[in-house]
C-alpha atoms as a PDB file:
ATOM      1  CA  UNK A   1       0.000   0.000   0.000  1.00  0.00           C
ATOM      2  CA  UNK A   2       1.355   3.219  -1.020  1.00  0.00           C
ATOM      3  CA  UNK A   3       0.388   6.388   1.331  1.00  0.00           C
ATOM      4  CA  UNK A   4       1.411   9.221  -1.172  1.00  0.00           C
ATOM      5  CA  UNK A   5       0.747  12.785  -0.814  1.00  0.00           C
ATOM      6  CA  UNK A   6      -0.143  14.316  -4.230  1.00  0.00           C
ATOM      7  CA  UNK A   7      -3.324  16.233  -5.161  1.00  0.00           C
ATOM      8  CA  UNK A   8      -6.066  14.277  -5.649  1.00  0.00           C
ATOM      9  CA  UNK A   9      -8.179  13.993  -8.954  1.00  0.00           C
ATOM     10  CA  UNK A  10     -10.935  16.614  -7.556  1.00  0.00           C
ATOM     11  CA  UNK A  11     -11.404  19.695  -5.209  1.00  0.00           C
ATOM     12  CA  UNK A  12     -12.850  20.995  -2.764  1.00  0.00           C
ATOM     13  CA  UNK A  13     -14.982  23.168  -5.231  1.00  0.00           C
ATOM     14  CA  UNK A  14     -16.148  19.772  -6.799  1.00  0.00           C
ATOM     15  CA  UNK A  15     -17.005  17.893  -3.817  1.00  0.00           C
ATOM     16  CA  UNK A  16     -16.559  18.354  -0.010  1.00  0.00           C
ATOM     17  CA  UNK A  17     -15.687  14.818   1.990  1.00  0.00           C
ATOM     18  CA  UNK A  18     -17.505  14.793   5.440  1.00  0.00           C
ATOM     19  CA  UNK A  19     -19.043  12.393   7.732  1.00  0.00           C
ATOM     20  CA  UNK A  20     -22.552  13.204   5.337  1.00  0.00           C
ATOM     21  CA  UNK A  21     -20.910  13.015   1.626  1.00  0.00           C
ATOM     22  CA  UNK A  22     -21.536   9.413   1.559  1.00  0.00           C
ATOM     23  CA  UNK A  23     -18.288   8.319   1.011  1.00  0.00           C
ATOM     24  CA  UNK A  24     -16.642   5.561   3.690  1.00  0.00           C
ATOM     25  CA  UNK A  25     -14.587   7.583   6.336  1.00  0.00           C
ATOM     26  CA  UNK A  26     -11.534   5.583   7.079  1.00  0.00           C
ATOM     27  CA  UNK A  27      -9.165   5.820  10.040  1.00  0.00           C
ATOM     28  CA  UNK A  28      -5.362   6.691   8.476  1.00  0.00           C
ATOM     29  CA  UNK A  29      -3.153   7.804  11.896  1.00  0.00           C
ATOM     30  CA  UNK A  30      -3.969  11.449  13.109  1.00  0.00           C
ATOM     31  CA  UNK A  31      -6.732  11.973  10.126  1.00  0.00           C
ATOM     32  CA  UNK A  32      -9.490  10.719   8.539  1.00  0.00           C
ATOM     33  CA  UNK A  33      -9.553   9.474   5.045  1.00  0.00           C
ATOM     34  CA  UNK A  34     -12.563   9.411   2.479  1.00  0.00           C
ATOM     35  CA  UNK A  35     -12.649   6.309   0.447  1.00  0.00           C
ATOM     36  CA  UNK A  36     -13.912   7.730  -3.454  1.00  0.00           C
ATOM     37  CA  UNK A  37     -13.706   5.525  -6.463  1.00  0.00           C
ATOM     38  CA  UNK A  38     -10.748   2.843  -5.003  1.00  0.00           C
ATOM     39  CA  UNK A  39      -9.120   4.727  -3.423  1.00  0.00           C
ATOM     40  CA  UNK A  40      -8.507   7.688  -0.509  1.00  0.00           C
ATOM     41  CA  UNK A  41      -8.227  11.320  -0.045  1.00  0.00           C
ATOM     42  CA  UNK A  42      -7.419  13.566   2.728  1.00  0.00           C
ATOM     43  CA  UNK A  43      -8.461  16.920   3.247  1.00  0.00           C
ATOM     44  CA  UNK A  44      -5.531  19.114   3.258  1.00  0.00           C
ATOM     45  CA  UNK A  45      -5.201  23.208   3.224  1.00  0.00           C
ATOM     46  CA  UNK A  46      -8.051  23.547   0.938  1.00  0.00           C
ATOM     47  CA  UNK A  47      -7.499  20.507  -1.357  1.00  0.00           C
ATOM     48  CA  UNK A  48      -7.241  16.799  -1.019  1.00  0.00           C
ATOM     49  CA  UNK A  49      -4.076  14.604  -0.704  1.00  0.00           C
ATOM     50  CA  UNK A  50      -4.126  11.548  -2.482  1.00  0.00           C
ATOM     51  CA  UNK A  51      -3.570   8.651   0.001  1.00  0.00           C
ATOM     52  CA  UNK A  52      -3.201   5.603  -2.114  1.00  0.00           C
ATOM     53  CA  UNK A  53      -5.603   3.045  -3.182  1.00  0.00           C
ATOM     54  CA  UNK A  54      -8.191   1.621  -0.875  1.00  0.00           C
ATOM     55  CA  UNK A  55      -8.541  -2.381  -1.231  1.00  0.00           C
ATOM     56  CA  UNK A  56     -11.710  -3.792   1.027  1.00  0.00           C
ATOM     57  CA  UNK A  57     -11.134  -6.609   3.443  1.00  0.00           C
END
């Protein structure tokens, strides 16, 4: 598993993670990560990180 830190494919302006967005919230050390499309973004100074790909247990 890969935890880079690049921009994700959207922003903010596009769509706004939260614990009501719908997307699964998933526990990633001192944050919270939003599972979208495979894999998982962090919010981040006004954008989203990219925090690798999300495979289901």
């Amino acid at each position: 598993m890969t935890d880079k830190k690049d921009p994700a494919e959207h922003t903010v302006a596009e769509h706004e993670h939260s614990a009501t967005c719908g997307h699964p919230a998933v526990k990633h050390e001192d944050h919270v990560d939003y599972v979208h499309d495979g894999h998982k973004h962090a919010p981040h100074d006004g954008h989203y990180d990219e925090h690798g790909s999300h495979r289901r247990r």
